[in-house]
C-alpha atoms as a PDB file:
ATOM      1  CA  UNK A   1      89.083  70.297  99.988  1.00  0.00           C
ATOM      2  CA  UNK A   2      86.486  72.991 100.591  1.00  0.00           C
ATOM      3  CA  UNK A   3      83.631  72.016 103.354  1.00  0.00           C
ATOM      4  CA  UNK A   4      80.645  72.412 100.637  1.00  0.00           C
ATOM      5  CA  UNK A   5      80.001  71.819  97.039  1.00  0.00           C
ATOM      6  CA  UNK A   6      80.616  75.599  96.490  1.00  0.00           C
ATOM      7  CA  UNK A   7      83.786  75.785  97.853  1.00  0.00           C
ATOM      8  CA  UNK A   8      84.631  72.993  96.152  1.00  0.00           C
ATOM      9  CA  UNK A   9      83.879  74.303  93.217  1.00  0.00           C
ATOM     10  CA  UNK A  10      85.521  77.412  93.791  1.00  0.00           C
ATOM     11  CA  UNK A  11      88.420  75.674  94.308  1.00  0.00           C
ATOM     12  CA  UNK A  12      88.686  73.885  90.868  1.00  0.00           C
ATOM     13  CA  UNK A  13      87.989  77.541  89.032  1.00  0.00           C
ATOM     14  CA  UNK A  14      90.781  78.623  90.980  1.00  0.00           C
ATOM     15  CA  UNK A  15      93.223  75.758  89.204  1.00  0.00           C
ATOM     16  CA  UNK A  16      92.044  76.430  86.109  1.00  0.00           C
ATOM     17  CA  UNK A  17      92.008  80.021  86.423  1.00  0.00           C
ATOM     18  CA  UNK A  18      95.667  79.980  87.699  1.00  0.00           C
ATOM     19  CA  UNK A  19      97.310  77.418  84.974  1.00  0.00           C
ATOM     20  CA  UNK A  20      95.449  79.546  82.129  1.00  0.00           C
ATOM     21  CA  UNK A  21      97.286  82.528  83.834  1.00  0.00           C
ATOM     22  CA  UNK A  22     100.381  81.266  84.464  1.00  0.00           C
ATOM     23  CA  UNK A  23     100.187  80.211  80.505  1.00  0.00           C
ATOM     24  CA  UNK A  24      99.608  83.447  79.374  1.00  0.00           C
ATOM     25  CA  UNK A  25     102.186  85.081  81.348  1.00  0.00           C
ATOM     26  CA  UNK A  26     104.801  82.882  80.343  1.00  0.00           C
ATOM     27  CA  UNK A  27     103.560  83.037  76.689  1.00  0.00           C
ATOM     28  CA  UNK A  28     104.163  87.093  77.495  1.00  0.00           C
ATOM     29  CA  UNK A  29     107.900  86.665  79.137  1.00  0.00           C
ATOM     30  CA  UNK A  30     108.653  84.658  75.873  1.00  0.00           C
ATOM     31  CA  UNK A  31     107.394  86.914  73.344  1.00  0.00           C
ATOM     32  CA  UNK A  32     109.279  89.826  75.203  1.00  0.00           C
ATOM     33  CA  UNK A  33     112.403  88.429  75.695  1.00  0.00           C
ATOM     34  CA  UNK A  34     112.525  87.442  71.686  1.00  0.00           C
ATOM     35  CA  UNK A  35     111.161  90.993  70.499  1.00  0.00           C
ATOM     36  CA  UNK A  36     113.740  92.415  73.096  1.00  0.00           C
ATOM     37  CA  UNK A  37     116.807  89.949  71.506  1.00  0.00           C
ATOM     38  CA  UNK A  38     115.098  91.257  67.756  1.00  0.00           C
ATOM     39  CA  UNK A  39     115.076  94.763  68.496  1.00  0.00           C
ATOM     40  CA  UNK A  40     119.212  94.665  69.522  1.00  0.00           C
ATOM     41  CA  UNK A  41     120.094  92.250  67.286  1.00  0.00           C
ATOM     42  CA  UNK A  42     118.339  93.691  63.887  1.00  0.00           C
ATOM     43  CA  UNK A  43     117.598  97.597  64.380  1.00  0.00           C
ATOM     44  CA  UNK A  44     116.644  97.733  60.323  1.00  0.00           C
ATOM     45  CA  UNK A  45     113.157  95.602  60.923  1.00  0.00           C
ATOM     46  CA  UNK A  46     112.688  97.584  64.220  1.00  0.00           C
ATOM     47  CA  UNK A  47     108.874  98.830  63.569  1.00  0.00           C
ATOM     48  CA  UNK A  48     107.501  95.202  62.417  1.00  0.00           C
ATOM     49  CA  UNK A  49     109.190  94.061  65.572  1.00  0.00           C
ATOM     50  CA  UNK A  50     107.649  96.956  67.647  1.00  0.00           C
ATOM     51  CA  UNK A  51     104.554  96.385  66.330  1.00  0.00           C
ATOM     52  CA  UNK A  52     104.333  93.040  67.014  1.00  0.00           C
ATOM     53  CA  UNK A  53     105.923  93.359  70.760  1.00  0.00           C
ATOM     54  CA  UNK A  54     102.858  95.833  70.838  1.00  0.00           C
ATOM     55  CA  UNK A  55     100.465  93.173  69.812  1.00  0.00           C
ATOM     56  CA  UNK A  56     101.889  90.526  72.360  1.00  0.00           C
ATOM     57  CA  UNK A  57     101.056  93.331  75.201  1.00  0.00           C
ATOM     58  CA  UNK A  58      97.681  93.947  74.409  1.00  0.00           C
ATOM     59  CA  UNK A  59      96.952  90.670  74.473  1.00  0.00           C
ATOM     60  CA  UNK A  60      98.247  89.931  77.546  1.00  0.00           C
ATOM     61  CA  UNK A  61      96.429  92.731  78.547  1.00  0.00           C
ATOM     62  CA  UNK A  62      93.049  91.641  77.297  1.00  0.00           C
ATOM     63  CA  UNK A  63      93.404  87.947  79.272  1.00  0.00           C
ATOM     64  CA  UNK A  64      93.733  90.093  82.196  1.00  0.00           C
ATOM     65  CA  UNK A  65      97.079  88.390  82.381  1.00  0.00           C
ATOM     66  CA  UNK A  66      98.593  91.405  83.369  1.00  0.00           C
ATOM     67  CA  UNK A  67      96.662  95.275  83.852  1.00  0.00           C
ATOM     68  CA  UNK A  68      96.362  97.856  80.903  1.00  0.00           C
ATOM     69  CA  UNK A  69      98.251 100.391  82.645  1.00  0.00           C
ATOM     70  CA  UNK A  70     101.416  97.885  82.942  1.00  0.00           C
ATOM     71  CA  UNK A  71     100.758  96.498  79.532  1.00  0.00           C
ATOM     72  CA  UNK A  72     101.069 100.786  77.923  1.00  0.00           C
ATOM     73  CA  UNK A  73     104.252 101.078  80.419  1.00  0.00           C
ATOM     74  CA  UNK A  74     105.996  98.490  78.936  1.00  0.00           C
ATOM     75  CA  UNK A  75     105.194  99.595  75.287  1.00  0.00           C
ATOM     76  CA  UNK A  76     106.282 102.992  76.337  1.00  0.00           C
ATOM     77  CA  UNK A  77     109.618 101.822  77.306  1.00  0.00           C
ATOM     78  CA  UNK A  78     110.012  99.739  74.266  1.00  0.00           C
ATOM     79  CA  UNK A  79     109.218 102.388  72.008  1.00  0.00           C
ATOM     80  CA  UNK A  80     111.666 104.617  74.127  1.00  0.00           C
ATOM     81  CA  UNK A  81     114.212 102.106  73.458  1.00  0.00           C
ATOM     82  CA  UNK A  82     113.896 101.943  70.165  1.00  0.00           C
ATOM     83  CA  UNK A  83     114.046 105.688  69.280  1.00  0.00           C
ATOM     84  CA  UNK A  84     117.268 105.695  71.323  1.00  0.00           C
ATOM     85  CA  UNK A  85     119.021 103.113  69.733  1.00  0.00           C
ATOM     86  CA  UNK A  86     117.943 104.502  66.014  1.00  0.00           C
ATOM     87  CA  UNK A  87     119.019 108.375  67.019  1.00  0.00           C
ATOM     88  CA  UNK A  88     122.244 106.878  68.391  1.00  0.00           C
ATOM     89  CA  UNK A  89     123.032 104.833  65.651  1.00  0.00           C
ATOM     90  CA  UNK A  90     122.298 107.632  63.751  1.00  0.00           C
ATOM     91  CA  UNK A  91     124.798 110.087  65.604  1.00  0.00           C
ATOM     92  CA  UNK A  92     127.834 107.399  65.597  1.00  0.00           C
ATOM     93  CA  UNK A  93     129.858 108.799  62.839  1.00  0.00           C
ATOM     94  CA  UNK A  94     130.558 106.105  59.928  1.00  0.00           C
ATOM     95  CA  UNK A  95     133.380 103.691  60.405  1.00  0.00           C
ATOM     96  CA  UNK A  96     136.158 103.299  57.873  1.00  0.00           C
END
């Protein structure tokens, strides 16, 4: 407990601050994970599931749950990954 009503109150926004952050970021490692799963497992509905990976990130990025710049890295990688799978599976010559 903190030595003055201050610090004591500092102390209780720090809870709160930290469960609504620890909230958000697993709300963000969920969302992730399933767009990540979506993206692999159904290429044809990529750019709804892009989009909405996108949507998850700025979000996260608003709460201040994690920074901007992290928030456009990981939409930059994600975007990456999906215009390698879709000129890949565009390459792979048809199966018989």
């Amino acid at each position: 407990m903190g030595h003055s009503v201050s610090a004591t109150k500092r102390e209780r926004q720090n809870l709160k601050h930290k469960r609504r952050n620890r909230g958000n970021l697993n709300i963000l490692r969920q969302e992730m994970k399933r767009v990540r799963t979506e993206l692999s497992a159904n290429p044809s509905d990529a750019n709804k599931v892009l989009a909405d990976g996108f949507k998850v990130l700025d979000r996260a990025a608003r709460k201040n749950a994690i920074p901007k710049k992290r928030a456009d890295r990981k939409k930059s990688r994600l975007a990456l990954a999906l215009n390698r799978a879709a000129k890949a599976a565009v390459s792979l010559p048809p199966q018989a």
